[in-house]
PDB file of N, CA and C in Angstrom:
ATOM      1  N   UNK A   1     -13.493 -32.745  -4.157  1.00  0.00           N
ATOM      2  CA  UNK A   1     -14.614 -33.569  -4.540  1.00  0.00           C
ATOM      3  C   UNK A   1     -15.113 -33.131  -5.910  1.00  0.00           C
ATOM      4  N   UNK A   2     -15.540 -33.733  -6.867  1.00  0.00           N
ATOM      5  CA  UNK A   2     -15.792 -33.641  -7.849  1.00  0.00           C
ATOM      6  C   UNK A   2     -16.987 -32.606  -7.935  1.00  0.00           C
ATOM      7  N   UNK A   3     -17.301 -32.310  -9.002  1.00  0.00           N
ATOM      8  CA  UNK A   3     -18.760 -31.553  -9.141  1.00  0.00           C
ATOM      9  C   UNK A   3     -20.162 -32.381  -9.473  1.00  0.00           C
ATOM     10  N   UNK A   4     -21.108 -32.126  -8.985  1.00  0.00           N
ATOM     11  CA  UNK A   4     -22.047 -32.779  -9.480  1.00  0.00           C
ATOM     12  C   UNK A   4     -23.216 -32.003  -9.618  1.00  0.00           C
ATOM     13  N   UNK A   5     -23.855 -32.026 -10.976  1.00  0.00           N
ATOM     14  CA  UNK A   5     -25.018 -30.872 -11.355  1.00  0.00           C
ATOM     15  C   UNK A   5     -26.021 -31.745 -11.678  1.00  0.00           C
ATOM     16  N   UNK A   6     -27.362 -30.760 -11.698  1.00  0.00           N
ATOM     17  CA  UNK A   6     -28.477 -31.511 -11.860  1.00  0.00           C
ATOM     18  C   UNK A   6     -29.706 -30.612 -11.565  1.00  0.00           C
ATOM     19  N   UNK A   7     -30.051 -30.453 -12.870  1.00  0.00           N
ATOM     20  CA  UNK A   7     -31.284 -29.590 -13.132  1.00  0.00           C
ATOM     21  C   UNK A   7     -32.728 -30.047 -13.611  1.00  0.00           C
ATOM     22  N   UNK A   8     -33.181 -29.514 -12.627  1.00  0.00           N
ATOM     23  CA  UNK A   8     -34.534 -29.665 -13.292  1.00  0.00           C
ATOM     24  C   UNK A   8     -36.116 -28.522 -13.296  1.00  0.00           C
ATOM     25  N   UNK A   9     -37.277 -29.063 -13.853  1.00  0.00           N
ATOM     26  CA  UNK A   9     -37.887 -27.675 -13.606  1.00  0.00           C
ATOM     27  C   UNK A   9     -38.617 -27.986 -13.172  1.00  0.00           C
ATOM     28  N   UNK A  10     -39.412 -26.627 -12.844  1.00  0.00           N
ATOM     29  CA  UNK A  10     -40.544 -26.359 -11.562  1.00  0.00           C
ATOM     30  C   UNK A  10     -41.113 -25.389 -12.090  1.00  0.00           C
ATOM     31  N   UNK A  11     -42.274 -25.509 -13.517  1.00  0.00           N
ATOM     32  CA  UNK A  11     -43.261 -24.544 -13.897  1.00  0.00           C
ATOM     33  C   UNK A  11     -42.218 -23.581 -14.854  1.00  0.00           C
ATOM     34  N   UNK A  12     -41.964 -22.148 -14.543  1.00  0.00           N
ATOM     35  CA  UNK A  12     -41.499 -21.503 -15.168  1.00  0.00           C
ATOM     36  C   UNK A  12     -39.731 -21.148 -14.729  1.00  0.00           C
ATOM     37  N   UNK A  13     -39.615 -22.291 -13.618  1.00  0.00           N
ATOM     38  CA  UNK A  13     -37.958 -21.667 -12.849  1.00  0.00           C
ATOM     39  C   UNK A  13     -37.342 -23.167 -13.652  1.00  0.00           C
ATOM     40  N   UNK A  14     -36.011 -22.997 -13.246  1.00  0.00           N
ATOM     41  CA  UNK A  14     -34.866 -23.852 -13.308  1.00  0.00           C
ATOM     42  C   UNK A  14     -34.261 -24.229 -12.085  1.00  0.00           C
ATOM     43  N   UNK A  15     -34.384 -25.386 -11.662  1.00  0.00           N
ATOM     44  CA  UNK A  15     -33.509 -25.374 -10.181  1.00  0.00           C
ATOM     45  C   UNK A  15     -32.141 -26.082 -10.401  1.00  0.00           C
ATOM     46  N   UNK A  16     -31.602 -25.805 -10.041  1.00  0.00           N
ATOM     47  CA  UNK A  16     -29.766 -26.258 -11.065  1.00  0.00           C
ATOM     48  C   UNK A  16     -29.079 -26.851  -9.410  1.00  0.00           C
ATOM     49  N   UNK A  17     -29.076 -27.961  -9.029  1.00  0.00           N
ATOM     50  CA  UNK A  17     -28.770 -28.220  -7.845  1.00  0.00           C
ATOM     51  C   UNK A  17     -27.173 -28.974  -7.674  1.00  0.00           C
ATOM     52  N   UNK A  18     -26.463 -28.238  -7.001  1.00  0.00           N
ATOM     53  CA  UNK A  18     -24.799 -28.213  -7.445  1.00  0.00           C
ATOM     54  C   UNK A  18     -24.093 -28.896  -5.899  1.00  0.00           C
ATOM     55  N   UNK A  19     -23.513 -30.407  -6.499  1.00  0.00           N
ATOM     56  CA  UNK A  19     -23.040 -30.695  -4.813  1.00  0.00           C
ATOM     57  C   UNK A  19     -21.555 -30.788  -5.528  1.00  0.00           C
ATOM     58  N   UNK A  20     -20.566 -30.611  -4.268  1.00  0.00           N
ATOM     59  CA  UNK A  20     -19.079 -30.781  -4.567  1.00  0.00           C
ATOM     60  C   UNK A  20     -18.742 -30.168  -4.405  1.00  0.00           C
ATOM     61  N   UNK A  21     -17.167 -29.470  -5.216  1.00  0.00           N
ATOM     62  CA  UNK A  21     -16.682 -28.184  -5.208  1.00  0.00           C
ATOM     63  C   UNK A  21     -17.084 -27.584  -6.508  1.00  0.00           C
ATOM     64  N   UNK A  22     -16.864 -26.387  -5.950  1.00  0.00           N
ATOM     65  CA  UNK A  22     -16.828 -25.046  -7.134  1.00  0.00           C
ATOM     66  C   UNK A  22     -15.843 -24.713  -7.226  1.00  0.00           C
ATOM     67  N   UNK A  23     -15.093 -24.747  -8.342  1.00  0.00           N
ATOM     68  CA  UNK A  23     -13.529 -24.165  -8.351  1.00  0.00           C
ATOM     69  C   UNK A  23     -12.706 -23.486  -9.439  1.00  0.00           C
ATOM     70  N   UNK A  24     -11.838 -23.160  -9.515  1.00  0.00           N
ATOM     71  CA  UNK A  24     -11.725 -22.868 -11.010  1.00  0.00           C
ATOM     72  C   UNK A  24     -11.884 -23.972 -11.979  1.00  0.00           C
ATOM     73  N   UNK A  25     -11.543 -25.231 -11.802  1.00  0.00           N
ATOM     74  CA  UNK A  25     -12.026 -26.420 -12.521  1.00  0.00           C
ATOM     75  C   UNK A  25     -13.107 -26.375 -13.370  1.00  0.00           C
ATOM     76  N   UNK A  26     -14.063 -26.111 -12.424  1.00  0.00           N
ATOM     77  CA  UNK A  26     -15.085 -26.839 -12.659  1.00  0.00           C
ATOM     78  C   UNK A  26     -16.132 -25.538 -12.499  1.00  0.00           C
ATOM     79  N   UNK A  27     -15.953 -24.135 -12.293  1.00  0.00           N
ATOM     80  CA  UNK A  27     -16.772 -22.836 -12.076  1.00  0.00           C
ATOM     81  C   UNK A  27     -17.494 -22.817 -13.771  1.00  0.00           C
ATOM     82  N   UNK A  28     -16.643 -22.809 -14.411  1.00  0.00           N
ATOM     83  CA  UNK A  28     -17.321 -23.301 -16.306  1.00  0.00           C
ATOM     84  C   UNK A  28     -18.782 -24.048 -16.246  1.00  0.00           C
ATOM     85  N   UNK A  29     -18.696 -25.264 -15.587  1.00  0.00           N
ATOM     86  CA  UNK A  29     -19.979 -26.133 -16.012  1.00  0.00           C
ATOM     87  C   UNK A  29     -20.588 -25.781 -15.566  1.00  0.00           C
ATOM     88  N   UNK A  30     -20.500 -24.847 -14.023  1.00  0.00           N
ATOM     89  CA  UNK A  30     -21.982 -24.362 -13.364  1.00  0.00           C
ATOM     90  C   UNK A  30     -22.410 -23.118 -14.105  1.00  0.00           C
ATOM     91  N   UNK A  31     -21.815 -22.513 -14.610  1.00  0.00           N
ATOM     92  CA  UNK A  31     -21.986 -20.960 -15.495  1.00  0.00           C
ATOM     93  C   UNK A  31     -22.466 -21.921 -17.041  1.00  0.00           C
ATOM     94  N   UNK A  32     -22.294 -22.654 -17.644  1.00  0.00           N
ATOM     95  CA  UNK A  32     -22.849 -24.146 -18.417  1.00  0.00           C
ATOM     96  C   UNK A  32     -24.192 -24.185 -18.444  1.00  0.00           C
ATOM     97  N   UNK A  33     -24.329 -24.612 -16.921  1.00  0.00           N
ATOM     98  CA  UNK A  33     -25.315 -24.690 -16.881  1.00  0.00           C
ATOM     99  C   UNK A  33     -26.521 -24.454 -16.424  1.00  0.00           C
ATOM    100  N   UNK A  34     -26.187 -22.528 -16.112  1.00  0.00           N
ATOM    101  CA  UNK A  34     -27.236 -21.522 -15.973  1.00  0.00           C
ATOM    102  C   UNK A  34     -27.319 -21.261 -16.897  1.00  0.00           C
ATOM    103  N   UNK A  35     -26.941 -20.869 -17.880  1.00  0.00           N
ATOM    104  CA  UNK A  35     -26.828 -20.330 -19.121  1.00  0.00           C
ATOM    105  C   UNK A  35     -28.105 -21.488 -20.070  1.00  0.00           C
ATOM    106  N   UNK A  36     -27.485 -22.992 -19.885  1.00  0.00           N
ATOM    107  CA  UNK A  36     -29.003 -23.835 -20.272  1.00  0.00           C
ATOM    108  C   UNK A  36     -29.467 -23.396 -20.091  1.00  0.00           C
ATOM    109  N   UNK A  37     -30.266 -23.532 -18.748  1.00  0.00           N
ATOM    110  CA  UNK A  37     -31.321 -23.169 -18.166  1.00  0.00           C
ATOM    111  C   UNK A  37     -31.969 -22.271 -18.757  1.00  0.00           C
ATOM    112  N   UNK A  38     -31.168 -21.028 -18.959  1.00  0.00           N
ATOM    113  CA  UNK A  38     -31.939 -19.620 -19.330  1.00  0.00           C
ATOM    114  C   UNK A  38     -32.470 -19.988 -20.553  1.00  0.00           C
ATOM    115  N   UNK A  39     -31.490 -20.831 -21.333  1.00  0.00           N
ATOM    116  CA  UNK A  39     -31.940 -20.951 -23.000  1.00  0.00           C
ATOM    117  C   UNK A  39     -32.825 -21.609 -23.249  1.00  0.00           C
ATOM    118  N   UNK A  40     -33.418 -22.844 -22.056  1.00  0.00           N
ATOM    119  CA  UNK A  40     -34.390 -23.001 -22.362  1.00  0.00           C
ATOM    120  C   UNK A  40     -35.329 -22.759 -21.582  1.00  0.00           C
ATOM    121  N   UNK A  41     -35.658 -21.556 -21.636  1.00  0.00           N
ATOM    122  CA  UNK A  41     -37.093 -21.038 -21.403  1.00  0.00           C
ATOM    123  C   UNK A  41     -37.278 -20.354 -20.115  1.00  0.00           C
ATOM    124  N   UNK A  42     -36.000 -21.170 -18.766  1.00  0.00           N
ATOM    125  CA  UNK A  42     -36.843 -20.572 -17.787  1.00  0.00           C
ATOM    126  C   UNK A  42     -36.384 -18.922 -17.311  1.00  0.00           C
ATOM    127  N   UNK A  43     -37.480 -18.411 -16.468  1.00  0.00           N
ATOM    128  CA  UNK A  43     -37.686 -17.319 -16.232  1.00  0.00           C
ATOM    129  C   UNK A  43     -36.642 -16.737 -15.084  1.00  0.00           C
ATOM    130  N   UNK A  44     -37.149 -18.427 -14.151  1.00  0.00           N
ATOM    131  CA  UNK A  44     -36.107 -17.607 -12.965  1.00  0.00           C
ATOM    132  C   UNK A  44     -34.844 -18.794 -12.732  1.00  0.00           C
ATOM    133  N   UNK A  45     -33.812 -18.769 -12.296  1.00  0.00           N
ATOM    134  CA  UNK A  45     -32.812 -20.233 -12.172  1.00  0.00           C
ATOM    135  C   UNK A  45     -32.266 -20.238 -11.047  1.00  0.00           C
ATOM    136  N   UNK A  46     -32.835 -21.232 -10.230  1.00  0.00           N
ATOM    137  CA  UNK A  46     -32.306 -21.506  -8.622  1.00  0.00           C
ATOM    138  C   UNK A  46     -31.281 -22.033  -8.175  1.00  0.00           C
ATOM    139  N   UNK A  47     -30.192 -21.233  -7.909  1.00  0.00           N
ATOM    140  CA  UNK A  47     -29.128 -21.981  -7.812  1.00  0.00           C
ATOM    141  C   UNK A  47     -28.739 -22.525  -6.209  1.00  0.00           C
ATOM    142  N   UNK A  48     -28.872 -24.226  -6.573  1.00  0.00           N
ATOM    143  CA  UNK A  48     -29.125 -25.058  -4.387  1.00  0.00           C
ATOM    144  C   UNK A  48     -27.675 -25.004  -4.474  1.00  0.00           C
ATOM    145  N   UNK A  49     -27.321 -24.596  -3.430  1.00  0.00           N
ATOM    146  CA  UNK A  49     -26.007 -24.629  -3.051  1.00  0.00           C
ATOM    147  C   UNK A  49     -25.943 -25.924  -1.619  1.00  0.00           C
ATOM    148  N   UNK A  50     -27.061 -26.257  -1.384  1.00  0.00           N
ATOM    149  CA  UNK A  50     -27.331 -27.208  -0.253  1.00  0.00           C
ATOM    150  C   UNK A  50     -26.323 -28.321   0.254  1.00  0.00           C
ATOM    151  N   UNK A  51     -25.720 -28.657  -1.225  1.00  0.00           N
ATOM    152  CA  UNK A  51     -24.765 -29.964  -1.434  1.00  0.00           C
ATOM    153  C   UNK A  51     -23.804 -29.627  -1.758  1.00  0.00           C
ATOM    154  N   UNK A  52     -23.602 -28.454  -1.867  1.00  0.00           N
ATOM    155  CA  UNK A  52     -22.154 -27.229  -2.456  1.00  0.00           C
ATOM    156  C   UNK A  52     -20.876 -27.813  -0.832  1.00  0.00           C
ATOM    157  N   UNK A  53     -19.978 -28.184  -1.482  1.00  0.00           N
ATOM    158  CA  UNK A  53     -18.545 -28.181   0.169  1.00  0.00           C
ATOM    159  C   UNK A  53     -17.646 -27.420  -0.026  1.00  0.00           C
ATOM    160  N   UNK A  54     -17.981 -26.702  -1.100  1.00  0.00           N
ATOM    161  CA  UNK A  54     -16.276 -25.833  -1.481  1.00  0.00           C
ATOM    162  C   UNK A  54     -16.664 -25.115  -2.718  1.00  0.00           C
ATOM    163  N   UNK A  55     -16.354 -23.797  -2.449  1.00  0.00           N
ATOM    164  CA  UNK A  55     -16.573 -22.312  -3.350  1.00  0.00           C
ATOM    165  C   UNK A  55     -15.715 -21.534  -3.511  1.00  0.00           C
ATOM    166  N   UNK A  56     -15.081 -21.510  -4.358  1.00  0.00           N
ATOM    167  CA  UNK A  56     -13.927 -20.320  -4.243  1.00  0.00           C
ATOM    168  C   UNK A  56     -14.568 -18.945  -4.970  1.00  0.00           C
ATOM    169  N   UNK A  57     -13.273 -18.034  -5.520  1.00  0.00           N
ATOM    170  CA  UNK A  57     -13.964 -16.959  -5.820  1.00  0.00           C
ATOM    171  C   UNK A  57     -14.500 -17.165  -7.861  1.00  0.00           C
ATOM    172  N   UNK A  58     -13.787 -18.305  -8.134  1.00  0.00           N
ATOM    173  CA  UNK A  58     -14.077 -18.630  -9.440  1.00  0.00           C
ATOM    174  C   UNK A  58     -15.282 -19.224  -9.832  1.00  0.00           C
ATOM    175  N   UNK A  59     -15.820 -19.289  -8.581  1.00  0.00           N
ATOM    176  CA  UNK A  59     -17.372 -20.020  -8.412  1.00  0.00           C
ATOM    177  C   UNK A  59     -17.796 -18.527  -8.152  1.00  0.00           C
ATOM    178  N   UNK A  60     -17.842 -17.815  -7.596  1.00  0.00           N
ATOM    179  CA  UNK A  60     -18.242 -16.632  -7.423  1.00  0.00           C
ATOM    180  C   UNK A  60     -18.655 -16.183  -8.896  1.00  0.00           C
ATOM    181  N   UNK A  61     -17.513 -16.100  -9.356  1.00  0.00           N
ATOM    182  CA  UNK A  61     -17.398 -15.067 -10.426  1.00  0.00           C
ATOM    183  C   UNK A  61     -18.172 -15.841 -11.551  1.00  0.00           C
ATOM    184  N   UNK A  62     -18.759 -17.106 -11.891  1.00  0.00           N
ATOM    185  CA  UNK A  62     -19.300 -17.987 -12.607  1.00  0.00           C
ATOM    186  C   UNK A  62     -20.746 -17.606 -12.362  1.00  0.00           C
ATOM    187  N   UNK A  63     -20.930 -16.886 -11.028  1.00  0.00           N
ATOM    188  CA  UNK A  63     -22.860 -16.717 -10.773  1.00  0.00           C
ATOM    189  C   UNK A  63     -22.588 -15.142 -11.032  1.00  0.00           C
ATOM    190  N   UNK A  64     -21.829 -14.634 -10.811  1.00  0.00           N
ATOM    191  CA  UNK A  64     -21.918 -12.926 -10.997  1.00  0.00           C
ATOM    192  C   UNK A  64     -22.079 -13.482 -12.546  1.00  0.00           C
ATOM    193  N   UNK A  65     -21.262 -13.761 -13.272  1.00  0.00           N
ATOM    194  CA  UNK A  65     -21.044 -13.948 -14.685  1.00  0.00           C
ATOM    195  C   UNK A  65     -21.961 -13.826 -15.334  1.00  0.00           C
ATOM    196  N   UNK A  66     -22.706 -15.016 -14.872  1.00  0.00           N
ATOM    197  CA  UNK A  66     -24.017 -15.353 -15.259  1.00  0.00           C
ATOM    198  C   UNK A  66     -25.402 -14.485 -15.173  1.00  0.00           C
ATOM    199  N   UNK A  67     -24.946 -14.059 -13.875  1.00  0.00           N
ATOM    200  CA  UNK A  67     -26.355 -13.168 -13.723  1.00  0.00           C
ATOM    201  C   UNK A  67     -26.149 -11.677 -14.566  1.00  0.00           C
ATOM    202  N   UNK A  68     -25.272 -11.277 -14.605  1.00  0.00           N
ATOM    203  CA  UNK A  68     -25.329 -10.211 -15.584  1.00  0.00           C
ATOM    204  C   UNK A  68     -25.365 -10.724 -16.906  1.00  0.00           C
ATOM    205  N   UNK A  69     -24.973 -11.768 -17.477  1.00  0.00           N
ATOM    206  CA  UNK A  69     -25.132 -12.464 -18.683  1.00  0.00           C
ATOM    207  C   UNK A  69     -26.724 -12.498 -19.112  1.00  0.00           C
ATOM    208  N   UNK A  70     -27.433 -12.958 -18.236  1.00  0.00           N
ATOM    209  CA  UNK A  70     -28.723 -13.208 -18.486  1.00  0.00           C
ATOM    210  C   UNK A  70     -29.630 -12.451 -17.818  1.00  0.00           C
ATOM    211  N   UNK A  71     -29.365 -11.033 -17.213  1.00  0.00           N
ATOM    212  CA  UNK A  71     -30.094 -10.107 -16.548  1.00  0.00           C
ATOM    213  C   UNK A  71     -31.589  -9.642 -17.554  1.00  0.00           C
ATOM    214  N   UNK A  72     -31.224  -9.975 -18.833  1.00  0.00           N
ATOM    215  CA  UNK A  72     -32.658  -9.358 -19.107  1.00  0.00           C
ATOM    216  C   UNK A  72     -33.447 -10.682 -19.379  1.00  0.00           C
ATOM    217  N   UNK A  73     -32.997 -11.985 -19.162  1.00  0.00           N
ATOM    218  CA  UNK A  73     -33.802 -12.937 -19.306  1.00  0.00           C
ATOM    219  C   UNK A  73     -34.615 -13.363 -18.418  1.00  0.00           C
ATOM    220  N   UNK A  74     -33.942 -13.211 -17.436  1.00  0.00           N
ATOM    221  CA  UNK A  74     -34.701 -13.598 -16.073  1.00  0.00           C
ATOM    222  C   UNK A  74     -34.213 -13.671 -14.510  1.00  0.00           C
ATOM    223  N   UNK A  75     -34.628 -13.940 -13.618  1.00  0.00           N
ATOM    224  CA  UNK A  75     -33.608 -13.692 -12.795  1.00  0.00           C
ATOM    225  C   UNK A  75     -33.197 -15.199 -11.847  1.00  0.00           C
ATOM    226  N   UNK A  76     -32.013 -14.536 -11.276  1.00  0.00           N
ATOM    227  CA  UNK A  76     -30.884 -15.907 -10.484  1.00  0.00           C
ATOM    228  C   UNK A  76     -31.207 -15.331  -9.411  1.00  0.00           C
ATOM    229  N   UNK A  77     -31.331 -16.552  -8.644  1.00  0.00           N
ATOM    230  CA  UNK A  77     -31.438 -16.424  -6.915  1.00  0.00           C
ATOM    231  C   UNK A  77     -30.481 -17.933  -6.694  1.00  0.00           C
ATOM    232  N   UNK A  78     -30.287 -17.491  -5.318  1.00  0.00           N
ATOM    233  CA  UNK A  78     -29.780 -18.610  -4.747  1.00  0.00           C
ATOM    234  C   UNK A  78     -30.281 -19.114  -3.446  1.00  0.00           C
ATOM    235  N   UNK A  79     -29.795 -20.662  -2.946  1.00  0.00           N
ATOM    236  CA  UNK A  79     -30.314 -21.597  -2.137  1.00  0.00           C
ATOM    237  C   UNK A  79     -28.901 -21.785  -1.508  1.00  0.00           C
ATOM    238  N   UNK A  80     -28.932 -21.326  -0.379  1.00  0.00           N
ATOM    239  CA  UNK A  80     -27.618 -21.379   0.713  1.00  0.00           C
ATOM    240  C   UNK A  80     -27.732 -21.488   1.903  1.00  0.00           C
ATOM    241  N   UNK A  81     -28.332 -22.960   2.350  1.00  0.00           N
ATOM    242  CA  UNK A  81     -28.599 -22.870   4.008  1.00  0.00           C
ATOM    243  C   UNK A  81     -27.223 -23.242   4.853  1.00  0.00           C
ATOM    244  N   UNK A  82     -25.470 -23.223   4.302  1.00  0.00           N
ATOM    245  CA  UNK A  82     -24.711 -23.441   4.920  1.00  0.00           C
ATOM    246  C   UNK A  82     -23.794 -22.742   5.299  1.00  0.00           C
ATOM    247  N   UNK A  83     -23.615 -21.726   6.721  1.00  0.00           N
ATOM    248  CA  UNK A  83     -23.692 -20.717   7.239  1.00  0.00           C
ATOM    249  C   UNK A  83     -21.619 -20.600   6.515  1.00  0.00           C
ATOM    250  N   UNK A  84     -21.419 -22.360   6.449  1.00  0.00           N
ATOM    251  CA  UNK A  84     -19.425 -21.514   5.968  1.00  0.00           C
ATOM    252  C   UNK A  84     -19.964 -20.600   4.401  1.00  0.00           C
ATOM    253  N   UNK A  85     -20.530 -21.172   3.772  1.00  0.00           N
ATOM    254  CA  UNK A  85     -20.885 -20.569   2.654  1.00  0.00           C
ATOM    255  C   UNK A  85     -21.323 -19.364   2.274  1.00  0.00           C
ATOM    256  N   UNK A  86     -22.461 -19.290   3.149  1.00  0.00           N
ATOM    257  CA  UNK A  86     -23.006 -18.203   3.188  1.00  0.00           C
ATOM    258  C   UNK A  86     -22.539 -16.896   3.642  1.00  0.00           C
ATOM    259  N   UNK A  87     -21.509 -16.964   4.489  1.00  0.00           N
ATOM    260  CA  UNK A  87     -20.122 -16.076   4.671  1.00  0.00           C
ATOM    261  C   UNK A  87     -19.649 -15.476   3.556  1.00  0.00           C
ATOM    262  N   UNK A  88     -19.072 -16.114   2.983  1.00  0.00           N
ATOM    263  CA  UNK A  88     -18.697 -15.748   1.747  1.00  0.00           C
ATOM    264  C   UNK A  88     -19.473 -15.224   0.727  1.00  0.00           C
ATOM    265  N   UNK A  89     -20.939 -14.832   0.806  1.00  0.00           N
ATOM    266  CA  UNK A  89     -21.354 -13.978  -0.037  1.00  0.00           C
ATOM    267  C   UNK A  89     -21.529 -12.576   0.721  1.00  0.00           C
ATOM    268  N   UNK A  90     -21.277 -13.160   2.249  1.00  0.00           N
ATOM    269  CA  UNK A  90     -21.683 -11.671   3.036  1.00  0.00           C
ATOM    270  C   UNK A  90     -20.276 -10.850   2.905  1.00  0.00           C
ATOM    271  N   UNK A  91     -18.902 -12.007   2.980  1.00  0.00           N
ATOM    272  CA  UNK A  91     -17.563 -11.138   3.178  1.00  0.00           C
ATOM    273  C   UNK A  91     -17.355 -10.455   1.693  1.00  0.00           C
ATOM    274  N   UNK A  92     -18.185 -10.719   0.638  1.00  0.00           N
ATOM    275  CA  UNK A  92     -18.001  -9.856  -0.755  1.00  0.00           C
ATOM    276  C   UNK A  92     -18.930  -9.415  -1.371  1.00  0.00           C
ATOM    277  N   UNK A  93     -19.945  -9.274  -0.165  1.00  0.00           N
ATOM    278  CA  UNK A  93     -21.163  -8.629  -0.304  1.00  0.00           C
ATOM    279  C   UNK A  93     -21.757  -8.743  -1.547  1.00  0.00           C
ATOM    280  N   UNK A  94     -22.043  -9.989  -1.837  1.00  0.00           N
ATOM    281  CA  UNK A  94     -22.718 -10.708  -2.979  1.00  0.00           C
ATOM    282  C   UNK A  94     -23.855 -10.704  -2.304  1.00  0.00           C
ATOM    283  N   UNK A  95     -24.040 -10.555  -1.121  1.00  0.00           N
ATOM    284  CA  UNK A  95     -25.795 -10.901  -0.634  1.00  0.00           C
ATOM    285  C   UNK A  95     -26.360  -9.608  -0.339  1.00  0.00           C
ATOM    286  N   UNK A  96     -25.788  -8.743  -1.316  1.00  0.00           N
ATOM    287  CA  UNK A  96     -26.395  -7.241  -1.830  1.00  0.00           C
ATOM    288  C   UNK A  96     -27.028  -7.605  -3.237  1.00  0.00           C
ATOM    289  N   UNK A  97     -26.051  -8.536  -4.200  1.00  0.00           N
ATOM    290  CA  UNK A  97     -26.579  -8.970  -5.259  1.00  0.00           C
ATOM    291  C   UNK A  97     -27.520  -9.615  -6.082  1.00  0.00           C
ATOM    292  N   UNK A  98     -27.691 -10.775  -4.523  1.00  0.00           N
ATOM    293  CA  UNK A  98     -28.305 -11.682  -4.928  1.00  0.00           C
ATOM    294  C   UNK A  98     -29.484 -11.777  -4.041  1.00  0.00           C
ATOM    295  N   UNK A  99     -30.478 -12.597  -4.546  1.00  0.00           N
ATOM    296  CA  UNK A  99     -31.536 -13.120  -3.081  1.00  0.00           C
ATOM    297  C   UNK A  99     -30.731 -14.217  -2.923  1.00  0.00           C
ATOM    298  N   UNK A 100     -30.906 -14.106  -1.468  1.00  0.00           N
ATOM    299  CA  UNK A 100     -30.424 -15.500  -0.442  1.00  0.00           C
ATOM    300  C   UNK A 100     -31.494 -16.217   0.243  1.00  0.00           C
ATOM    301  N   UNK A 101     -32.077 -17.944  -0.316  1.00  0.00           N
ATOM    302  CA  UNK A 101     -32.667 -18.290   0.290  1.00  0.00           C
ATOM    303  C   UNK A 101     -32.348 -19.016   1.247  1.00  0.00           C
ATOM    304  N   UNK A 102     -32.926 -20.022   2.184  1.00  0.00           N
ATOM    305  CA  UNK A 102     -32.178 -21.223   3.300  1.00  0.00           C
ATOM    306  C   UNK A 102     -33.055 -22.451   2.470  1.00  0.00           C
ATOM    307  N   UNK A 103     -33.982 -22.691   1.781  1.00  0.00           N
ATOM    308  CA  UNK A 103     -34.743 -23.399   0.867  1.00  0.00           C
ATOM    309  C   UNK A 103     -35.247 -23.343  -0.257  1.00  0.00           C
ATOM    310  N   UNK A 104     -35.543 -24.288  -1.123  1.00  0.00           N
ATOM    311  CA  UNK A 104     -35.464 -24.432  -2.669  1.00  0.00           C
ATOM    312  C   UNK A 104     -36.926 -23.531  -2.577  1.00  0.00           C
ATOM    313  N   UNK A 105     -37.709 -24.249  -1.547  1.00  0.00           N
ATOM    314  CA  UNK A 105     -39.398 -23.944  -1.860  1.00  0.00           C
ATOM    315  C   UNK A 105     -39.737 -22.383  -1.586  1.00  0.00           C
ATOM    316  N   UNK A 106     -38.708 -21.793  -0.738  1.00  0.00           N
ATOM    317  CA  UNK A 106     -38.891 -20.294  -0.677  1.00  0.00           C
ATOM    318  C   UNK A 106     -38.448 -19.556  -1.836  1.00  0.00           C
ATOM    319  N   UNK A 107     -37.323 -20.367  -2.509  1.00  0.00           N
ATOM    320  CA  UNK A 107     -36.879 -19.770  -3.495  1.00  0.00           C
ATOM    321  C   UNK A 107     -38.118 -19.477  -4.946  1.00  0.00           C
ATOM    322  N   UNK A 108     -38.515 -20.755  -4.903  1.00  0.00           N
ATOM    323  CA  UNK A 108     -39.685 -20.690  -5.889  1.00  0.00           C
ATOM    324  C   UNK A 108     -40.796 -20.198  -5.581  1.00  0.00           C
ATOM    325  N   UNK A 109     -41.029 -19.780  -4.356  1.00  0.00           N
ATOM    326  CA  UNK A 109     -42.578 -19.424  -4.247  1.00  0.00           C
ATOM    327  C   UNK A 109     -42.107 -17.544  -3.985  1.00  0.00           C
ATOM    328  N   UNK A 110     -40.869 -16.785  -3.695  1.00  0.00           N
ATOM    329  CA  UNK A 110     -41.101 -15.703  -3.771  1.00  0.00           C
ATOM    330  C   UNK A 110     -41.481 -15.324  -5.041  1.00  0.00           C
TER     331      UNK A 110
END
């Protein structure tokens, strides 16, 4: 399935909301377009995985990328209420790395 992105803001965050696959294809435009985000202005960048169907590790490596890319700008959290998904940050213990939310609104209000 194709990728489909779509950002917008909420005060001082970025919510970058990603349906489709993540793949090596297409892991570029989402690392694209955290990297916006950061440049313009915001503090923190929410990445919804809500609409996400497919992640490989090149999608992985596109949010690690990123978050050390922009570690002194601000910080990346993520939005992952879909338990195949969410596996996969536990089997590479990315959810040591990252915050893991199940909603956008928890994401923004921690």
């Amino acid at each position: 399935m194709e990728l489909q992105l779509a950002t917008r803001r909420e005060g001082d965050a970025a919510v970058v909301s990603v349906g489709g696959d993540v793949d090596n294809d297409t892991a570029p435009q989402l690392r694209q377009a955290i990297t916006s985000a950061f440049n313009d202005g915001a503090r923190r960048v929410v990445i919804d995985l809500t609409a996400t169907d497919f992640l490989d590790s090149s999608g992985l490596g596109a949010l690690v990328g990123a978050s050390k890319e922009h570690s002194g700008q601000g910080e990346l959290v993520l939005v992952c209420p879909r338990p195949q998904l969410r596996k996969l940050f536990e089997i590479s213990r990315l959810n040591e790395v990252f915050q893991i939310y199940d909603e956008v609104g928890s994401a923004l209000a921690s």
